[in-house]
C-alpha atoms as a PDB file:
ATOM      1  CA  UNK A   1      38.494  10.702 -13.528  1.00  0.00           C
ATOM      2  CA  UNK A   2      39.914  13.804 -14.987  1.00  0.00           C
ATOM      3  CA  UNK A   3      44.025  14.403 -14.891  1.00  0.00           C
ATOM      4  CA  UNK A   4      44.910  18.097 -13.052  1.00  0.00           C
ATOM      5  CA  UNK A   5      46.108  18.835 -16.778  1.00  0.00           C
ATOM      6  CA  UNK A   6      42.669  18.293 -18.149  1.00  0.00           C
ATOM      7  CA  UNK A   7      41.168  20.698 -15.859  1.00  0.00           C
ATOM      8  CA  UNK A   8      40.498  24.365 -16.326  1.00  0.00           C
ATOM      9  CA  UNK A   9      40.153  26.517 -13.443  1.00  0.00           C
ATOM     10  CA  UNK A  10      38.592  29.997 -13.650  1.00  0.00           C
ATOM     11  CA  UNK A  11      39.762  32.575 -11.276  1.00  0.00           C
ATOM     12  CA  UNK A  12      37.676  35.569 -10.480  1.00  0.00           C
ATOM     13  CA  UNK A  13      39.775  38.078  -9.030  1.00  0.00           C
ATOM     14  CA  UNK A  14      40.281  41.886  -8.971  1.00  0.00           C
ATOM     15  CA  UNK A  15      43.283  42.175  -7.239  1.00  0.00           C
ATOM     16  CA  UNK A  16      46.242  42.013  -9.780  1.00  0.00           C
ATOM     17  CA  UNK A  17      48.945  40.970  -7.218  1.00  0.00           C
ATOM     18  CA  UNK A  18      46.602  38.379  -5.340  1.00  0.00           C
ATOM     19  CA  UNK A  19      45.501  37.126  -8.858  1.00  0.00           C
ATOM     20  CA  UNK A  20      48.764  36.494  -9.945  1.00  0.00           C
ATOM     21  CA  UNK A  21      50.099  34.538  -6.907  1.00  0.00           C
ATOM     22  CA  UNK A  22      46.564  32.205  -7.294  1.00  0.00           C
ATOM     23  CA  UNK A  23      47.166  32.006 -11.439  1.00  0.00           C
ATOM     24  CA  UNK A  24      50.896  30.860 -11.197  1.00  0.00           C
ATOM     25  CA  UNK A  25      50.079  28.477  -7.756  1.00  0.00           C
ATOM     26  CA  UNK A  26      47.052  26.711  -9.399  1.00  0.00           C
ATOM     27  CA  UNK A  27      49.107  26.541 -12.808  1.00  0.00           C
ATOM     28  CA  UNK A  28      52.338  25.579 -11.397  1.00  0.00           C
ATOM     29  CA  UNK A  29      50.341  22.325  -9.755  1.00  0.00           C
ATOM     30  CA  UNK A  30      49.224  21.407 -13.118  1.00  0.00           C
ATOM     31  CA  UNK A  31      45.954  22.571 -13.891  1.00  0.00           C
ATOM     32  CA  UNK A  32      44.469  25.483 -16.901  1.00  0.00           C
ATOM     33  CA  UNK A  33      44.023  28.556 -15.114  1.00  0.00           C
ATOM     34  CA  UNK A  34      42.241  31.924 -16.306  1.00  0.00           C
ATOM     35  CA  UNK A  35      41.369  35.050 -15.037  1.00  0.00           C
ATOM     36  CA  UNK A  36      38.869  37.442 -14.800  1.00  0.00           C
ATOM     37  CA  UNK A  37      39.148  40.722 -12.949  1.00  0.00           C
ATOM     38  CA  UNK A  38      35.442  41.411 -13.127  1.00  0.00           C
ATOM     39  CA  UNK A  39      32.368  39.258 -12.104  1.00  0.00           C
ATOM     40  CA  UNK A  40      30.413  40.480 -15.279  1.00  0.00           C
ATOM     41  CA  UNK A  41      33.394  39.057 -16.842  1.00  0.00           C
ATOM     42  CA  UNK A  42      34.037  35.889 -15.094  1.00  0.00           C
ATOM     43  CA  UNK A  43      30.566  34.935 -15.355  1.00  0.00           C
ATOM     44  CA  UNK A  44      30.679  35.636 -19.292  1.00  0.00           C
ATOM     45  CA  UNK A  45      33.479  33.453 -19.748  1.00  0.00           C
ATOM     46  CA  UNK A  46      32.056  30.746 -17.438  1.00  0.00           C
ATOM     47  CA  UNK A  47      29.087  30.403 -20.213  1.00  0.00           C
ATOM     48  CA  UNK A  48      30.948  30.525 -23.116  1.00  0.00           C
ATOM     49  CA  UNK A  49      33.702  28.141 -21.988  1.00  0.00           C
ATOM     50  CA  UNK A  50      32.530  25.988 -19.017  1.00  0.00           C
ATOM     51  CA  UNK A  51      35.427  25.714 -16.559  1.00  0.00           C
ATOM     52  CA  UNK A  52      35.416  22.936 -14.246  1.00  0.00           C
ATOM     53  CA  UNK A  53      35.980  25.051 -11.272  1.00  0.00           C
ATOM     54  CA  UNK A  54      35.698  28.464 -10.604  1.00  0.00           C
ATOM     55  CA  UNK A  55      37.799  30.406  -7.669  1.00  0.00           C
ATOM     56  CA  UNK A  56      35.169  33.403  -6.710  1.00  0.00           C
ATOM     57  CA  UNK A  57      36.554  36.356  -5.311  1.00  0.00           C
ATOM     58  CA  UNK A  58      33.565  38.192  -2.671  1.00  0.00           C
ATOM     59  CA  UNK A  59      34.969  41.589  -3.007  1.00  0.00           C
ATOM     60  CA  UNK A  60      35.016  42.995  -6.765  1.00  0.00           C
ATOM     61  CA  UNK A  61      34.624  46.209  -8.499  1.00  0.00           C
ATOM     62  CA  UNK A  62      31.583  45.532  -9.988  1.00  0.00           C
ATOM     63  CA  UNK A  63      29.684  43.443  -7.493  1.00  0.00           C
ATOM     64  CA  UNK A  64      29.484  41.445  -4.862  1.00  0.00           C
ATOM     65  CA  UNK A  65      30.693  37.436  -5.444  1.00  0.00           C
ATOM     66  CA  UNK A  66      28.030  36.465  -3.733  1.00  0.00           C
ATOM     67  CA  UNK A  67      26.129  38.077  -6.340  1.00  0.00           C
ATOM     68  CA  UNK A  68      27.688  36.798  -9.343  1.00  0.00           C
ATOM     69  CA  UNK A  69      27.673  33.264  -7.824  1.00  0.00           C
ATOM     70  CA  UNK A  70      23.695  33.385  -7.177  1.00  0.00           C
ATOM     71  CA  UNK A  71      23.515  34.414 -11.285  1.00  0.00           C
ATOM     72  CA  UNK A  72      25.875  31.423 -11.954  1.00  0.00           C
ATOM     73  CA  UNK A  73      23.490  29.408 -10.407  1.00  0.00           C
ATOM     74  CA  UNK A  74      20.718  31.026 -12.203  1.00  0.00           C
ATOM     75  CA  UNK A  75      22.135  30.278 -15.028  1.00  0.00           C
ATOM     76  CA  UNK A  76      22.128  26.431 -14.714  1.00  0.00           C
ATOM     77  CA  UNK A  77      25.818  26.780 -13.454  1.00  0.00           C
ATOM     78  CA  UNK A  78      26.639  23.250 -11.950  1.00  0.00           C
ATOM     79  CA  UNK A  79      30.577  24.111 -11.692  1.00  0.00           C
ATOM     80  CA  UNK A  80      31.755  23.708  -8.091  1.00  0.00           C
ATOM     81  CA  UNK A  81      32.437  27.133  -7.018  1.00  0.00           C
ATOM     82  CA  UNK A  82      34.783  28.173  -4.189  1.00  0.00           C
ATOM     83  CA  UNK A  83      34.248  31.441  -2.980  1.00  0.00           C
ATOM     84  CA  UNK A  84      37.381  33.371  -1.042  1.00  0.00           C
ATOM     85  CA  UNK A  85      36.628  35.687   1.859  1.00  0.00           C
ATOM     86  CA  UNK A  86      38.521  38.476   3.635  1.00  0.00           C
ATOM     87  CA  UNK A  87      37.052  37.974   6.945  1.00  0.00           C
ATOM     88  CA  UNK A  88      36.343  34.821   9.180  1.00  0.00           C
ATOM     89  CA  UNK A  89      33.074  36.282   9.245  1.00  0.00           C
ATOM     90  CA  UNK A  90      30.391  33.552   9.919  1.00  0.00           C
ATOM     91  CA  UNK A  91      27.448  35.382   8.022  1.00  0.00           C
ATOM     92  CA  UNK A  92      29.906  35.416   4.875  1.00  0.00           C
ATOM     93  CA  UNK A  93      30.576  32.085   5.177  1.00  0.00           C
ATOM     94  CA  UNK A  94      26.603  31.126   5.197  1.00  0.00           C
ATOM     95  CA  UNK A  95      25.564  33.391   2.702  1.00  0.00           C
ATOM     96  CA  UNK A  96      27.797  32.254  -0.164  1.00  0.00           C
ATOM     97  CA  UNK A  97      26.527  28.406   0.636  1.00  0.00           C
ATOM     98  CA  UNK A  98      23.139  30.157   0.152  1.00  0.00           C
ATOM     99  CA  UNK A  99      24.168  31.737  -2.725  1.00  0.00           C
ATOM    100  CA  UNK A 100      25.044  28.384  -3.890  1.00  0.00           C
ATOM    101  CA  UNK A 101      28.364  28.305  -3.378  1.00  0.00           C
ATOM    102  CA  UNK A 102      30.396  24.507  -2.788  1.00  0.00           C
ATOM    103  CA  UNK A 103      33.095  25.704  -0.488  1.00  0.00           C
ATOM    104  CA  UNK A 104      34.373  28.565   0.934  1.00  0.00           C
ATOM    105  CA  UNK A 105      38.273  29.402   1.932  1.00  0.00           C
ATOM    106  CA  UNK A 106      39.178  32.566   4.711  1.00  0.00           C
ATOM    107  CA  UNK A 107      42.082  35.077   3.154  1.00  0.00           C
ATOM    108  CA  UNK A 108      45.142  34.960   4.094  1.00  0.00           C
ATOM    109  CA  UNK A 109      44.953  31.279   3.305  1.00  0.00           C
ATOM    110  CA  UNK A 110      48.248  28.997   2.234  1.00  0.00           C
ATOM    111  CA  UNK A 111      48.302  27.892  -1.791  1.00  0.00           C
ATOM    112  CA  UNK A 112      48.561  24.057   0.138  1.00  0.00           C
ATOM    113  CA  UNK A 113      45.274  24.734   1.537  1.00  0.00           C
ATOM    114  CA  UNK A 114      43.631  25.908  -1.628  1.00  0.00           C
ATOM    115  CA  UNK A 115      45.174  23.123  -4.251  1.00  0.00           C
ATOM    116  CA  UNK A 116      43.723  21.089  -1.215  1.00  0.00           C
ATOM    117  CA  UNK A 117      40.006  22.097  -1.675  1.00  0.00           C
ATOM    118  CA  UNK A 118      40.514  22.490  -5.730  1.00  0.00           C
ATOM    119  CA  UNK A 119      41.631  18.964  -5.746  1.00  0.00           C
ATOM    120  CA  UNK A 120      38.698  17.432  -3.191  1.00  0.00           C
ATOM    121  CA  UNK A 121      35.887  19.205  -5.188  1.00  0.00           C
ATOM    122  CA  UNK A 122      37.300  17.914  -8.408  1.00  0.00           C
ATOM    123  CA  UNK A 123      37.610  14.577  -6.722  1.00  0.00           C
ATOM    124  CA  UNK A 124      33.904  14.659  -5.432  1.00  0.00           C
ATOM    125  CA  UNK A 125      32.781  16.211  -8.720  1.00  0.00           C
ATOM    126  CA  UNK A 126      34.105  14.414 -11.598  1.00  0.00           C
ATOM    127  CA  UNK A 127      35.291  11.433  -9.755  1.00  0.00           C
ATOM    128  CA  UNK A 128      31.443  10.587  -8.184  1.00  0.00           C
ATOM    129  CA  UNK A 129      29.439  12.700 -10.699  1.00  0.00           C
ATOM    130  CA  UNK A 130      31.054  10.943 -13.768  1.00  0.00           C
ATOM    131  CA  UNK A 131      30.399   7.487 -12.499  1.00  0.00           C
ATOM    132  CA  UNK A 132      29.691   4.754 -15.418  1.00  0.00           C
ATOM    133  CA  UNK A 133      27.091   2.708 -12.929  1.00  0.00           C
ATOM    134  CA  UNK A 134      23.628   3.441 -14.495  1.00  0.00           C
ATOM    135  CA  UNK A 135      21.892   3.886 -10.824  1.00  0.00           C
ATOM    136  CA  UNK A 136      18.565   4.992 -11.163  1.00  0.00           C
ATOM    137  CA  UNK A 137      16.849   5.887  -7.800  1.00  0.00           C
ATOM    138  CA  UNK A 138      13.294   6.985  -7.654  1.00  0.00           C
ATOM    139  CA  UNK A 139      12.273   9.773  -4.771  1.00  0.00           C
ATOM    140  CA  UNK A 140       8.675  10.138  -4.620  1.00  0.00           C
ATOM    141  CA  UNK A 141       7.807  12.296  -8.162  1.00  0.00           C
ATOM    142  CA  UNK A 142      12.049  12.556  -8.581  1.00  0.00           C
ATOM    143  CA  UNK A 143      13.898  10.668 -10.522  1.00  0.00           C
ATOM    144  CA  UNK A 144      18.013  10.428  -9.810  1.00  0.00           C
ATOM    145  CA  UNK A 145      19.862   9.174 -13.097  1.00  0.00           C
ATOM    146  CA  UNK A 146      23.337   8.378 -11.630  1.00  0.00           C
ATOM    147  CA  UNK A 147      24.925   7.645 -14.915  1.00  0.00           C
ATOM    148  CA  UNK A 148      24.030  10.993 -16.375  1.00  0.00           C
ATOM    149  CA  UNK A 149      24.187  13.089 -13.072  1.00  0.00           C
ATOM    150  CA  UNK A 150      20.924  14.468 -12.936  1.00  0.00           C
ATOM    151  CA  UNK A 151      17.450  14.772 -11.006  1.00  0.00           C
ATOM    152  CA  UNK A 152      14.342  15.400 -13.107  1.00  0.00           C
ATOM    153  CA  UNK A 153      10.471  16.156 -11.759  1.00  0.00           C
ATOM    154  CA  UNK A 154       8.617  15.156 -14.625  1.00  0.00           C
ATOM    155  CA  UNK A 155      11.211  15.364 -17.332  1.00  0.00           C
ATOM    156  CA  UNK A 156      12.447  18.699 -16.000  1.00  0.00           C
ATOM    157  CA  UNK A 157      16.173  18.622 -14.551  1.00  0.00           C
ATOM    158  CA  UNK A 158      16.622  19.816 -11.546  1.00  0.00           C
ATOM    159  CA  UNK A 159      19.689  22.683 -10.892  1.00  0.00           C
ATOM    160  CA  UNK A 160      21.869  21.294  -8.352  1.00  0.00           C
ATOM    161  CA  UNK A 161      25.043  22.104  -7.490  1.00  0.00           C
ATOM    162  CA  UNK A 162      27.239  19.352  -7.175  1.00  0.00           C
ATOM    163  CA  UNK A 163      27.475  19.438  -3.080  1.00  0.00           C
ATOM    164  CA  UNK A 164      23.288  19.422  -3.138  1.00  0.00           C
ATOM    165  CA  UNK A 165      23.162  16.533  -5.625  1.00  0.00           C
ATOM    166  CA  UNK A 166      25.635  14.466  -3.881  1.00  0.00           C
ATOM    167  CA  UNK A 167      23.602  14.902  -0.789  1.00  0.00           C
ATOM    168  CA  UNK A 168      20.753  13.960  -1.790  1.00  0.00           C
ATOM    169  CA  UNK A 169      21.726  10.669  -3.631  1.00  0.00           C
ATOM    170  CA  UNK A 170      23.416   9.624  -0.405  1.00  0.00           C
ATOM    171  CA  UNK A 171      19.858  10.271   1.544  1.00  0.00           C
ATOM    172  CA  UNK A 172      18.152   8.456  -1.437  1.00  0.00           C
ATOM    173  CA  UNK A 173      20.328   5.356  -0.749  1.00  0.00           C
ATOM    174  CA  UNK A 174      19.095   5.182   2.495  1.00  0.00           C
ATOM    175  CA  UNK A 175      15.462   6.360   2.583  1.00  0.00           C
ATOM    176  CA  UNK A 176      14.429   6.278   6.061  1.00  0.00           C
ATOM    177  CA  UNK A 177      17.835   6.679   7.860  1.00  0.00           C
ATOM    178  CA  UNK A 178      18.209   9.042   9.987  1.00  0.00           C
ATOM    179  CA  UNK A 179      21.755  10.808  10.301  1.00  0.00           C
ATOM    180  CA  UNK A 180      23.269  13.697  12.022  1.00  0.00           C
ATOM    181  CA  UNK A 181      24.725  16.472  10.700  1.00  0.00           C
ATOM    182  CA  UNK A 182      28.051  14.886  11.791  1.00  0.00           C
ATOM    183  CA  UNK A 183      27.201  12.004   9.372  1.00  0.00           C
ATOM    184  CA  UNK A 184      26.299  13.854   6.930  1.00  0.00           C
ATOM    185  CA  UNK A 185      29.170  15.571   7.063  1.00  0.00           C
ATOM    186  CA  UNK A 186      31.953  12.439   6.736  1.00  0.00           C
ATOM    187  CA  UNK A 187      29.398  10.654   4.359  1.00  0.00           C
ATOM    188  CA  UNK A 188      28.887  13.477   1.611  1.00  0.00           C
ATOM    189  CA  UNK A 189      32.171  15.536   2.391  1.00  0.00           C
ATOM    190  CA  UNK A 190      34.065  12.473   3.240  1.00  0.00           C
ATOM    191  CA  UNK A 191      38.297  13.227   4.528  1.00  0.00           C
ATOM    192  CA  UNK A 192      37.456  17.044   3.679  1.00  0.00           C
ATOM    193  CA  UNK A 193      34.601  16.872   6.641  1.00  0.00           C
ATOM    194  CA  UNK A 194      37.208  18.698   9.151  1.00  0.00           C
ATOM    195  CA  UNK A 195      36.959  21.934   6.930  1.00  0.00           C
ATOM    196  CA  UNK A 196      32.849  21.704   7.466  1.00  0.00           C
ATOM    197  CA  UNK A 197      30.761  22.185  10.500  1.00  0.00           C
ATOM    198  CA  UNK A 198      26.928  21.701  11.432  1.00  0.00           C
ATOM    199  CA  UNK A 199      25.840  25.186   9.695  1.00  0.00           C
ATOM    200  CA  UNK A 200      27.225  24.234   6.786  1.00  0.00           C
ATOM    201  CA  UNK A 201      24.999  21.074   6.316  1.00  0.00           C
ATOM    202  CA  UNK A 202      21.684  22.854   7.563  1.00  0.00           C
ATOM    203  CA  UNK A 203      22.609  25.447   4.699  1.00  0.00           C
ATOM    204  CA  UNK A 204      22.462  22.743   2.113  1.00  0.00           C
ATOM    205  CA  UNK A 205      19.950  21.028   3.580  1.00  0.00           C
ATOM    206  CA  UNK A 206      17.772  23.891   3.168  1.00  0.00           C
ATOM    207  CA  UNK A 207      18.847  24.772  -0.357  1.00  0.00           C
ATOM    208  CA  UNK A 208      18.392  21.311  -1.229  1.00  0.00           C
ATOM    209  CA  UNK A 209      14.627  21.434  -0.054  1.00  0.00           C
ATOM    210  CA  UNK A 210      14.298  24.612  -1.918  1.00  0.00           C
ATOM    211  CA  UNK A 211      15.295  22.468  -5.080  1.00  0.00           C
ATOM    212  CA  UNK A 212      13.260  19.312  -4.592  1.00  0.00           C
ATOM    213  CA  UNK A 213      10.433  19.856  -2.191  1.00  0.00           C
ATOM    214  CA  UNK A 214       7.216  20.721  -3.729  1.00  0.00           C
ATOM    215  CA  UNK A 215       6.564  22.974  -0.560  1.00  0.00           C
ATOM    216  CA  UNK A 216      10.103  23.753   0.659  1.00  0.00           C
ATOM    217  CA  UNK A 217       8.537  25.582   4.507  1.00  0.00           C
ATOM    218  CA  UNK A 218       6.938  22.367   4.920  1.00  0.00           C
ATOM    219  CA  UNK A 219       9.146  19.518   3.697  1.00  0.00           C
ATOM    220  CA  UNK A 220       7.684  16.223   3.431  1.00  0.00           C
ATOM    221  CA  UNK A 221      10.599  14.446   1.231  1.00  0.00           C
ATOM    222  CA  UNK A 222      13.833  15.615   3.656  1.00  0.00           C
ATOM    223  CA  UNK A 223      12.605  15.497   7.099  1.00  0.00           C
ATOM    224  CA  UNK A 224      14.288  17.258  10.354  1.00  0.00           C
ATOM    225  CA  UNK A 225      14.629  14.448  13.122  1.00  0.00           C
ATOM    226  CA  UNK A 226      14.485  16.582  16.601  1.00  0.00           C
ATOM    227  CA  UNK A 227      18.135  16.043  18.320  1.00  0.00           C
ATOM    228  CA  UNK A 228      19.509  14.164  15.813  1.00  0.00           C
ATOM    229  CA  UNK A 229      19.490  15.445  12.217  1.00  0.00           C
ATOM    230  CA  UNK A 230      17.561  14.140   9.325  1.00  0.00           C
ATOM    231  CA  UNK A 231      16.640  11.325   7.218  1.00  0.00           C
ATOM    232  CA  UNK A 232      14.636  10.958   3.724  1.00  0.00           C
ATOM    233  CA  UNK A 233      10.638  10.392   3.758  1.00  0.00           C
ATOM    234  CA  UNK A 234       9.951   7.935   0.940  1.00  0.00           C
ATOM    235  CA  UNK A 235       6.233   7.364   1.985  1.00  0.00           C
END
């Protein structure tokens, strides 16, 4: 796995007070740290230097985040991406996981809190994503190459973020099993899974079908199980 030190963290941000309390807290726990006042900026630098994690501000004077995160994306972005919000506002929340966003973290928030989620999505990034165990796993016309991180349809790779891809190996491992959301949510999130609730899955769970089901309104891979959750279809 990657040391804090070898990790460069962007940080979009227009506020230049706010910017440089998240700049000296990320830097003083160790990590590389720039930042972007713009989103037209941020997302420049993001493709020219690929930053292992990028801190998205929603509010900026060009854009929205949620904006600039959806062209990240776009863009073949795989980069976790935690987006900060003003407001506790629920439709905020579930919009940047639709926008393809891998966590999301409510201002006024405490630096703790934030190194917190930095740390776990580096963890569950770099730390899974980078494993050296050549696991393939084969999902109907998919193919899951564990060693290199990747899902291809017919030699064409797949854009997943790194929440979406990690779900959907853990459903591959168990084709057939049905889990709840709840599951779900201590299996793919793991110690983080207090931070998460039930929307939160059924947001990835439908960007996830968006990504690998041939007709995404009428899945036939990742299948809803009435009062429970949902479970993989290898038939």
């Amino acid at each position: 796995m990657m040391t804090e030190r070898a990790n460069n963290i962007l940080v979009i941000e227009d506020d230049p007070a706010v910017a440089q309390g998240l700049v000296e807290g990320i830097g003083d726990a160790g990590f590389a740290v720039h930042w972007e006042s713009t989103g037209g900026g941020g997302v420049a630098y993001a493709r020219e230097n690929t930053p292992h994690l990028i801190v998205l501000d929603v509010r900026l004077p060009d854009g929205s985040g949620f904006d600039f995160c959806r062209q990240m994306r776009l863009a073949g972005m795989r980069q976790p991406i935690l987006m900060l919000t003003v407001q506790a506002d629920e439709v905020d929340k579930v919009l940047g996981l639709e926008m393809g966003a891998d966590d999301y973290l409510t201002k006024p928030y405490r630096m703790r809190e934030l190194l917190a989620r930095i740390r776990s999505l580096l963890r569950r990034t770099y730390g899974e994503l980078s494993s050296a165990e050549a696991d393939v796993l084969y999902v109907d016309d998919l193919v899951i190459d564990r060693s290199r991180a990747t899902v291809t349809r017919e030699g064409r790779e797949l854009s997943l973020t790194p929440t979406e891809y990690r779900l959907f190996v853990f459903l591959a491992q168990h084709p057939g099993q049905a889990f709840s959301r709840a599951q779900l949510i201590e299996n793919v999130w793991g110690s983080d899974g207090e931070y998460y609730d039930d929307k939160t899955v059924s947001v990835h769970v439908r960007r996830l079908r968006e990504k690998v089901e041939v007709e995404p309104s009428n899945p036939h891979l990742i299948i809803t199980v009435p009062g429970i959750g949902y479970r993989l279809d290898t038939r």
